[in-house]
Structures are given as structure tokens and as C-alpha cells.
C-alpha atoms as a PDB file:
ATOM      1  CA  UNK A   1    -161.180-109.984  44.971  1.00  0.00           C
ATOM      2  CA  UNK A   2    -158.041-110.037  46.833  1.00  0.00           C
ATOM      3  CA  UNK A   3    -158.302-112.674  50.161  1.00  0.00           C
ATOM      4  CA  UNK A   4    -159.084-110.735  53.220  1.00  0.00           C
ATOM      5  CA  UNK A   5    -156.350-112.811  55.329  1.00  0.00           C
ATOM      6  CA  UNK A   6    -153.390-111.592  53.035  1.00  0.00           C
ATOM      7  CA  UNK A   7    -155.101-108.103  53.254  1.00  0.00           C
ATOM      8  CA  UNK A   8    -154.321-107.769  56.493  1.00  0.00           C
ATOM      9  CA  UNK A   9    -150.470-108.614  56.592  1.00  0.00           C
ATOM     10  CA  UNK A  10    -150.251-105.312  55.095  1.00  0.00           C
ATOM     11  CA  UNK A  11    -149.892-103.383  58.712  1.00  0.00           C
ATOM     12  CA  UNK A  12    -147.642-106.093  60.063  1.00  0.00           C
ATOM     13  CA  UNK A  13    -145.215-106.334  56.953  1.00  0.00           C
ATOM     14  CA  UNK A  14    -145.069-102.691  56.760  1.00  0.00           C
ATOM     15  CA  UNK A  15    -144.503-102.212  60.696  1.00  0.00           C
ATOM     16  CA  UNK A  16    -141.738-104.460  60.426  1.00  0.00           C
ATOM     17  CA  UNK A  17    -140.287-103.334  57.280  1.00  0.00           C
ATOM     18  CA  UNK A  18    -140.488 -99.700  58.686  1.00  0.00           C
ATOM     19  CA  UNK A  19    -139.024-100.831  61.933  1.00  0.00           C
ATOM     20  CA  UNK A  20    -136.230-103.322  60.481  1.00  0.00           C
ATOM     21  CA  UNK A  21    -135.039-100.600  58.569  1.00  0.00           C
ATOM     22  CA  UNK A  22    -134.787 -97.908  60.808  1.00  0.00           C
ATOM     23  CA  UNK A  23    -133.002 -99.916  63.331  1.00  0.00           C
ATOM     24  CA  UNK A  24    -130.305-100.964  60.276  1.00  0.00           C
ATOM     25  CA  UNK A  25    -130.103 -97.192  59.132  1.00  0.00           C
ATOM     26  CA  UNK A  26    -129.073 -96.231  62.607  1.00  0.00           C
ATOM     27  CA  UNK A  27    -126.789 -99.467  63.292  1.00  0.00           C
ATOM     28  CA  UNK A  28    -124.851 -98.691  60.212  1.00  0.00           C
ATOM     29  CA  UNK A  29    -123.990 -95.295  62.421  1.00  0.00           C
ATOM     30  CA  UNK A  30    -122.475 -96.658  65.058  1.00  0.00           C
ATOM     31  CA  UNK A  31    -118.968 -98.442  65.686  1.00  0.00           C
ATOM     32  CA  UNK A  32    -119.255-101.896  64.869  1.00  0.00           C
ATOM     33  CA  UNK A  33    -115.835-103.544  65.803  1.00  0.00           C
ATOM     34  CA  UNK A  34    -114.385-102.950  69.307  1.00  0.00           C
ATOM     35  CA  UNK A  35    -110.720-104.617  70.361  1.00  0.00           C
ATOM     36  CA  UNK A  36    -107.574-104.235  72.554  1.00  0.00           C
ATOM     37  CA  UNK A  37    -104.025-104.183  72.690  1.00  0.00           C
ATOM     38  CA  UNK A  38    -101.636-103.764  75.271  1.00  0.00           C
ATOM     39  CA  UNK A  39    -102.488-101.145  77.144  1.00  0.00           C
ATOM     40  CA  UNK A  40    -104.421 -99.703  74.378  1.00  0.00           C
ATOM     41  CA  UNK A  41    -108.556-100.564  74.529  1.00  0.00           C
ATOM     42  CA  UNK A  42    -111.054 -98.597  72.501  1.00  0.00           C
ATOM     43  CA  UNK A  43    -113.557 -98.621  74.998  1.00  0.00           C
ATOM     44  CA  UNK A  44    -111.109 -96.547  77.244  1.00  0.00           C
ATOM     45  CA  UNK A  45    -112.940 -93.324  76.299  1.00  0.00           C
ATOM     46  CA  UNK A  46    -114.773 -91.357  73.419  1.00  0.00           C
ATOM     47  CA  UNK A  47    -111.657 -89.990  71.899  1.00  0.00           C
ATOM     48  CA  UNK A  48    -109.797 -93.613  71.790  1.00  0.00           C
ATOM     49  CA  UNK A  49    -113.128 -94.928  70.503  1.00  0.00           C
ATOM     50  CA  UNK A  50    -113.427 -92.784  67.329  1.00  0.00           C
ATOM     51  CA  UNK A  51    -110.022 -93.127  66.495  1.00  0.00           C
ATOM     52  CA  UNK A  52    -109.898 -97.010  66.473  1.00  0.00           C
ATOM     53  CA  UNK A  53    -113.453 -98.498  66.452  1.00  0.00           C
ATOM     54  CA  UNK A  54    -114.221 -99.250  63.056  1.00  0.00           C
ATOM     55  CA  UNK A  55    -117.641 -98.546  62.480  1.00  0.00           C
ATOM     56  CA  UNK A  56    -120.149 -98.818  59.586  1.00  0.00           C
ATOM     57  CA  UNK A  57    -120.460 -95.384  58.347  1.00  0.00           C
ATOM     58  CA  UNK A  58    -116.920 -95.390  57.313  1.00  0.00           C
ATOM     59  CA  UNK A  59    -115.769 -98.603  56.358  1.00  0.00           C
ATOM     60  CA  UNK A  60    -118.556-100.372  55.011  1.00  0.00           C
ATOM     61  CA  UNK A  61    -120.729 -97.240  53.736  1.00  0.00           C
ATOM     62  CA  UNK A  62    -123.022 -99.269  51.725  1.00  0.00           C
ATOM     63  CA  UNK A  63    -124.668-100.642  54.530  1.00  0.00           C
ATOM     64  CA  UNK A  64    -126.130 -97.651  56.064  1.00  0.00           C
ATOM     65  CA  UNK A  65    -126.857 -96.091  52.662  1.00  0.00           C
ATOM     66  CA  UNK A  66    -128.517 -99.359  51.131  1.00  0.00           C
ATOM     67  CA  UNK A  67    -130.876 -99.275  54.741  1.00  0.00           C
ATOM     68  CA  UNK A  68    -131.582 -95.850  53.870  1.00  0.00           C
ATOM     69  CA  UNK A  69    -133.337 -97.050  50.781  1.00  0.00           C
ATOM     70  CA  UNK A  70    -135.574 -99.301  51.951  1.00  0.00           C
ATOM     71  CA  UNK A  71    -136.476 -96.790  54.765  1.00  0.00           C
ATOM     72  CA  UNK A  72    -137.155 -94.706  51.774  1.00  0.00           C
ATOM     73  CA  UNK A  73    -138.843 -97.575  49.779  1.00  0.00           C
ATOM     74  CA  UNK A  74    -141.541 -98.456  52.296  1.00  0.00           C
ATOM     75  CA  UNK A  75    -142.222 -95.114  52.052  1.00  0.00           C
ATOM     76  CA  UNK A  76    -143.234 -95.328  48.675  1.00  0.00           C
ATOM     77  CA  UNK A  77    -144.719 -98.461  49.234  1.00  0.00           C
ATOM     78  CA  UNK A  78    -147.538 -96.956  51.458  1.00  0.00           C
ATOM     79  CA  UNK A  79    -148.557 -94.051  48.419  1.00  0.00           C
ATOM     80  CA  UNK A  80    -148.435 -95.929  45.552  1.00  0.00           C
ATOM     81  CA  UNK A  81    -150.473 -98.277  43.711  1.00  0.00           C
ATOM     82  CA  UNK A  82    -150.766-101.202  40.716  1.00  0.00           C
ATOM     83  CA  UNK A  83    -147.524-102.438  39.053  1.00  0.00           C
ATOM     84  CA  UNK A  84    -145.295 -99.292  39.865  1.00  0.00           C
ATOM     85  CA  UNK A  85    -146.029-100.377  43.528  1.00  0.00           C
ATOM     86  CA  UNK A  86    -144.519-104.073  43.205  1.00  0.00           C
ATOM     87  CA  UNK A  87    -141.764-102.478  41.488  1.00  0.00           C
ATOM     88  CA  UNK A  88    -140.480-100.631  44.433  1.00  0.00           C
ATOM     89  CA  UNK A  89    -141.167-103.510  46.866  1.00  0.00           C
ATOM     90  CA  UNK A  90    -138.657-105.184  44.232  1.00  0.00           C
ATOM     91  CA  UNK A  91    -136.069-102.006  45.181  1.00  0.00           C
ATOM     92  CA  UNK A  92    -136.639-102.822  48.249  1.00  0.00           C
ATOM     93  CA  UNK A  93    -135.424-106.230  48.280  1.00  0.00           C
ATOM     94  CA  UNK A  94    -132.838-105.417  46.779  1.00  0.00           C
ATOM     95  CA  UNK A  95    -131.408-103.016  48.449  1.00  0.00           C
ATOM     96  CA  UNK A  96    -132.354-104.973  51.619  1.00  0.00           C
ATOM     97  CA  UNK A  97    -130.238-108.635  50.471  1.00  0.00           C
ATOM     98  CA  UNK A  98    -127.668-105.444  49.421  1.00  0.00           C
ATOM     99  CA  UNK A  99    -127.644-104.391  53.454  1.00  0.00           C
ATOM    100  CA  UNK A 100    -127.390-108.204  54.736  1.00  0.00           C
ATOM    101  CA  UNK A 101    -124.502-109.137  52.595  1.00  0.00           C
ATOM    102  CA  UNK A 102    -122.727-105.797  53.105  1.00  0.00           C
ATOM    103  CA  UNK A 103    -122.940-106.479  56.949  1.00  0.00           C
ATOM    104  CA  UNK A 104    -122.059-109.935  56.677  1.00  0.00           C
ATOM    105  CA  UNK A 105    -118.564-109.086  54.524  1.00  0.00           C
ATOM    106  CA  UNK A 106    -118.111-106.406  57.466  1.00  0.00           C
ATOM    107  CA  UNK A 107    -117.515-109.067  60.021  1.00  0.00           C
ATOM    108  CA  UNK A 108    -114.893-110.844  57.799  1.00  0.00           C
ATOM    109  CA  UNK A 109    -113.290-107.461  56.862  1.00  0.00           C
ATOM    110  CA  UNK A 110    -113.369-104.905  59.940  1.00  0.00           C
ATOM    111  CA  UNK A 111    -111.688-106.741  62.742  1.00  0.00           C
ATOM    112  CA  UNK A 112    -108.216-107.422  60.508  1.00  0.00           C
ATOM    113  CA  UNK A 113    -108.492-103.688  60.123  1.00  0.00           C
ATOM    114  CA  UNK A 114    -108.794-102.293  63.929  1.00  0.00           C
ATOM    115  CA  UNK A 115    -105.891-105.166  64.456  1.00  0.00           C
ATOM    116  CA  UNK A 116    -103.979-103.448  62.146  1.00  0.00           C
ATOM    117  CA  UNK A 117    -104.887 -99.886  63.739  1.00  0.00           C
ATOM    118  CA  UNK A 118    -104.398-101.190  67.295  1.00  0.00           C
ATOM    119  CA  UNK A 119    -100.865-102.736  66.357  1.00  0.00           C
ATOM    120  CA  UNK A 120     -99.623 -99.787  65.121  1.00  0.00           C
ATOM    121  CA  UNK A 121    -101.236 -97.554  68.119  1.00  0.00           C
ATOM    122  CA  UNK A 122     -99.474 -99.838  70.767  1.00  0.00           C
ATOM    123  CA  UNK A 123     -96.752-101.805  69.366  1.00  0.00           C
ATOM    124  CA  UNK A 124     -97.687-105.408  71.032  1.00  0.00           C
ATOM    125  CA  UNK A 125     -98.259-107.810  69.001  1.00  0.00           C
ATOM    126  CA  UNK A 126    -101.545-109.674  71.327  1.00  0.00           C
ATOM    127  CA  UNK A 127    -104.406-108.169  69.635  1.00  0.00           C
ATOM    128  CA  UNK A 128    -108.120-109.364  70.444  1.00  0.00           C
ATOM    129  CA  UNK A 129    -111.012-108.014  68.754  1.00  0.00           C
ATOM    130  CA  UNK A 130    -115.098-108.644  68.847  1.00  0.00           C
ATOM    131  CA  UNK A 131    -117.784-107.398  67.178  1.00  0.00           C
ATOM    132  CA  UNK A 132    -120.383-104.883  69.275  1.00  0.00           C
ATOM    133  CA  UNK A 133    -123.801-105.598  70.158  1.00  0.00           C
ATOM    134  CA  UNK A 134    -124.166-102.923  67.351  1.00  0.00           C
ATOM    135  CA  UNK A 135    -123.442-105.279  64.559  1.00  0.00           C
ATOM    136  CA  UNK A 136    -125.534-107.730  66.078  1.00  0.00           C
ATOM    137  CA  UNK A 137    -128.424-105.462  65.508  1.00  0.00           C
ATOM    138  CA  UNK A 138    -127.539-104.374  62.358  1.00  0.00           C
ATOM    139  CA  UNK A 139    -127.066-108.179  61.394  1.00  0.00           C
ATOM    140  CA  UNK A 140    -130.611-108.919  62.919  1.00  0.00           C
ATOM    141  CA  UNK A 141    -132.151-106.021  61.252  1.00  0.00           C
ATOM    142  CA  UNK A 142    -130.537-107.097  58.060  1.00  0.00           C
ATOM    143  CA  UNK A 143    -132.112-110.035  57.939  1.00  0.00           C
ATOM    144  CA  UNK A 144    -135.545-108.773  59.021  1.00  0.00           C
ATOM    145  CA  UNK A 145    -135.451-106.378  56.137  1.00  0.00           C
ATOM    146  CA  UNK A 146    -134.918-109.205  53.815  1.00  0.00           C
ATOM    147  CA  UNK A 147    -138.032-111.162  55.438  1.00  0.00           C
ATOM    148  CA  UNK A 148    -139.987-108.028  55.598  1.00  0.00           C
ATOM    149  CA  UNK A 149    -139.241-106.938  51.744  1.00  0.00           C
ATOM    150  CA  UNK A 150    -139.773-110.359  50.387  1.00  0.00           C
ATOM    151  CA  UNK A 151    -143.186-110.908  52.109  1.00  0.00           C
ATOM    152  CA  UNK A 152    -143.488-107.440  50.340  1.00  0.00           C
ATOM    153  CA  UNK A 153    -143.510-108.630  46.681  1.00  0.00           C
ATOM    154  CA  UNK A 154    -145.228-111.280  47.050  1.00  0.00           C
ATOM    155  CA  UNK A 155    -147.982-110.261  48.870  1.00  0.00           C
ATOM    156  CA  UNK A 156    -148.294-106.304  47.613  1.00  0.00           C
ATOM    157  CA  UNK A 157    -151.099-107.243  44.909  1.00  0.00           C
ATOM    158  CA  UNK A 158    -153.260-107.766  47.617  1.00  0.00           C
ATOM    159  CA  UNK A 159    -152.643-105.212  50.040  1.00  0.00           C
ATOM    160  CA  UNK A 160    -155.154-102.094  49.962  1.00  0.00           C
ATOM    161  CA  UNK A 161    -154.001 -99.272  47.851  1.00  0.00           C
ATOM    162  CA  UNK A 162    -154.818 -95.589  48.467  1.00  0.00           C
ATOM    163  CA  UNK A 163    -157.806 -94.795  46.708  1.00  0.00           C
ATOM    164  CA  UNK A 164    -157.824 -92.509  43.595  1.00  0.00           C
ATOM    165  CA  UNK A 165    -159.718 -89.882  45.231  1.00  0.00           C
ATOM    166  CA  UNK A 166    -156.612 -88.927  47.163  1.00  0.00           C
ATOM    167  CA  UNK A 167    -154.569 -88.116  44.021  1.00  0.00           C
ATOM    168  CA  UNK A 168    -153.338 -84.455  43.951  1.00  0.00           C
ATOM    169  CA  UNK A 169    -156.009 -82.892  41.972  1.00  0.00           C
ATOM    170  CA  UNK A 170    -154.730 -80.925  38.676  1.00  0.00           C
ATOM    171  CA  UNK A 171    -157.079 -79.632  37.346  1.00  0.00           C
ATOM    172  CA  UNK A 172    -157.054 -80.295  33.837  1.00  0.00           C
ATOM    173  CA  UNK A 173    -159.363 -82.403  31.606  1.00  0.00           C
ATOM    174  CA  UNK A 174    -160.287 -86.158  31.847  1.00  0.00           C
ATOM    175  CA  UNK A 175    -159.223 -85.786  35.501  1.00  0.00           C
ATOM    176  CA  UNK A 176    -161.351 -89.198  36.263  1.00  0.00           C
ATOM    177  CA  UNK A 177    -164.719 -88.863  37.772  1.00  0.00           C
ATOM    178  CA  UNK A 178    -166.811 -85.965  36.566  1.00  0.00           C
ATOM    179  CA  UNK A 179    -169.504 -84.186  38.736  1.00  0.00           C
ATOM    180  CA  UNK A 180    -171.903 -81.441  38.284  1.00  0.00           C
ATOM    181  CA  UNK A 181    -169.059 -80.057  36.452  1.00  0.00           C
ATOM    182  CA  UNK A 182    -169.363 -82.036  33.921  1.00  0.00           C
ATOM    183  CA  UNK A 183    -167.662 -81.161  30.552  1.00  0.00           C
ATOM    184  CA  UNK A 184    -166.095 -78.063  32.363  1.00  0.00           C
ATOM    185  CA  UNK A 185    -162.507 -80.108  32.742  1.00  0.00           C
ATOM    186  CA  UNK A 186    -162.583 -78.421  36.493  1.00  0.00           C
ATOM    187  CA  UNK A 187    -161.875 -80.843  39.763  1.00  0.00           C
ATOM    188  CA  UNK A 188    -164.825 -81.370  41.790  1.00  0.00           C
ATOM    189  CA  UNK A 189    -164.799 -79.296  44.736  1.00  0.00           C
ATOM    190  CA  UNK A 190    -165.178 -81.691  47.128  1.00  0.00           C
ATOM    191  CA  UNK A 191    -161.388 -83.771  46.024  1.00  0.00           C
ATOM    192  CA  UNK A 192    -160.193 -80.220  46.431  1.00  0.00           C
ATOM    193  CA  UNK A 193    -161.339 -80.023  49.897  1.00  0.00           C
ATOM    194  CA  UNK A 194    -159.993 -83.672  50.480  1.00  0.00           C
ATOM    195  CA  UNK A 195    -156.896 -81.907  50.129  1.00  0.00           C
ATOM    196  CA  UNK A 196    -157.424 -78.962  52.005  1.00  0.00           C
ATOM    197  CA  UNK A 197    -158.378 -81.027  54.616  1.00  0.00           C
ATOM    198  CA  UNK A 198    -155.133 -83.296  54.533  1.00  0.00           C
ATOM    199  CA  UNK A 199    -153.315 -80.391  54.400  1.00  0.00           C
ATOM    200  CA  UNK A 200    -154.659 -79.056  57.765  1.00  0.00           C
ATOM    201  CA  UNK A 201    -154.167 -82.858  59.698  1.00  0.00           C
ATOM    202  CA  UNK A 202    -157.913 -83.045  59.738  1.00  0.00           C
ATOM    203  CA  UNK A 203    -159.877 -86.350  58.785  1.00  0.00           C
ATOM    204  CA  UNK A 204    -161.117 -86.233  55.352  1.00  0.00           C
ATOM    205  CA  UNK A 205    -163.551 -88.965  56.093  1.00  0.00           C
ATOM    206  CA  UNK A 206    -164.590 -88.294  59.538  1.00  0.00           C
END
């Protein structure tokens, strides 16, 4: 019997997880590096700004991508079940140390590069370059996803699982429990209007 404490860090693991990710899927969107030169500045307007802020989705494309799959792995994480279910929190780590040490090569990496660009788009040599409060959150939400996925796999044995009555009936033989029906190989009506009910947003068990 799985301890009722480390039962419930399943809703605030996956909140955060959900959360941590999200906020590094859209980070990795957005310009990270932001820098002037002479009378050239990036911030001096939207069409400056895409042509020299360097920013995630181009330059360091793993980082948005890699987010992506954890998004997509918590996800997963909240249908599945047994072994296959610590073996996606494992993808999800991962991809999640993946996302930290892609945005932590980014800050070594980007700023030479909008130098570079700026240089060339004023011709001064005085250069000065920061990161945005977008890499800050991306950095943050980085490292949350790391916290968040590794709490994951080592506490996802004793989360609660979706329970095998939700399983997509199919309607062939030895489909698990056997009702009235017995020995017909149909599915029970009453998982088939589980689903039904699912299917219209309704409450199955109210």
C-alpha cells in the first residue's frame, strides 16, 4: 500500500511540472539576448528587434523543442500506468536536464553572436550586451522542470493511476472483468457508457 503522504505530491509535482514547462516552451519563443551599439539598440523598435535580438527559437532550437517534450510527457504521465508510466517520467527528465543545459550554453554562446551582428550593423567597435528577463525565466523554468521531473521518478510508483475501468473499451474477448455477459466476449454496457459519458464532459461517477 503506497504511503498516503507521497500520494498526495502527485497534484503538486504535476502542477509544477505542467507549469515549469509551459513557461520554458514559451520562453524558448522569445528573444533572449538584447544589446547596443553606437547608435544602433535593439530595443529601438520591433523591426530592429527581430533583426538583431537573438532569441531561442532560432539559435538554440533545442531548448524550446526539448520543453515541448516534457509539456508533452506530463501529459502522458497523467493517462498512464505501472512501469510504462516511470518510463516516461524518465523522458521527461531527460529532456528536462536537455532544456537546462541547452539554456545554460545559450548564455555563453548568444551574446558573442548579437556582438557580432551589432558590429557589423553599426560599425563601432563599443558593444554591450545582456541577457532579457526572458532567459531568466527560461533559466528558472529550466531548473524547475528538472526538480519537477526528478521528484517524478522517484515518487510515480506511488502516485494514483487511472483506474482500468477507464480503458477504451474494444470489445473483444478477455477484455478484463466479465458481467452478465459472461462468456459472450462483449464489453459491459456500463464501461461503454463510462465512455459515452466522458465523451459528452459529463461526470462518469457523479
Amino acid at each position: 500500500m503506497a504511503d498516503p503522504a507521497l500520494r498526495r505530491t502527485f497534484g503538486p509535482v504535476v502542477l509544477l511540472g505542467l507549469a515549469a514547462a509551459g513557461l520554458a516552451a514559451t520562453a524558448g519563443t522569445k528573444p533572449w539576448v538584447s544589446g547596443r551599439s553606437g547608435a544602433v539598440d535593439t530595443d529601438q523598435g520591433a523591426e530592429m528587434t527581430s533583426v538583431l535580438s537573438l532569441d531561442s527559437a532560432r539559435d538554440a532550437p533545442l531548448a524550446g523543442a526539448l520543453a515541448l517534450v516534457v509539456l508533452a510527457c506530463w501529459g502522458v504521465l497523467l493517462v498512464t500506468r505501472g512501469r510504462f508510466r516511470r518510463v516516461v517520467a524518465v523522458v521527461a527528465l531527460v529532456a528536462a536536464l536537455g532544456t537546462l543545459v541547452v539554456t545554460i550554453e545559450a548564455a555563453r554562446s548568444l551574446p558573442p553572436k548579437l556582438a557580432d551582428a551589432l558590429v557589423e550593423a553599426s560599425g563601432s567597435d563599443e558593444v554591450t550586451t545582456s541577457t532579457t528577463g526572458w532567459y531568466v525565466a527560461a533559466l528558472v523554468a529550466s531548473v524547475l522542470c528538472v526538480l519537477a521531473t526528478a521528484a517524478a521518478v522517484r515518487l510515480v510508483g506511488s502516485w494514483p493511476e487511472m483506474g482500468t475501468k477507464y480503458d477504451a473499451p474494444t470489445g473483444g474477448r478477455g477484455s478484463g472483468r466479465v458481467d452478465a455477459g459472461e462468456g459472450t466476449g462483449e464489453v459491459p454496457a456500463e464501461n461503454i457508457d463510462i465512455w459515452k459519458a466522458l465523451d459528452e464532459g459529463r461526470d462518469p461517477t457523479a
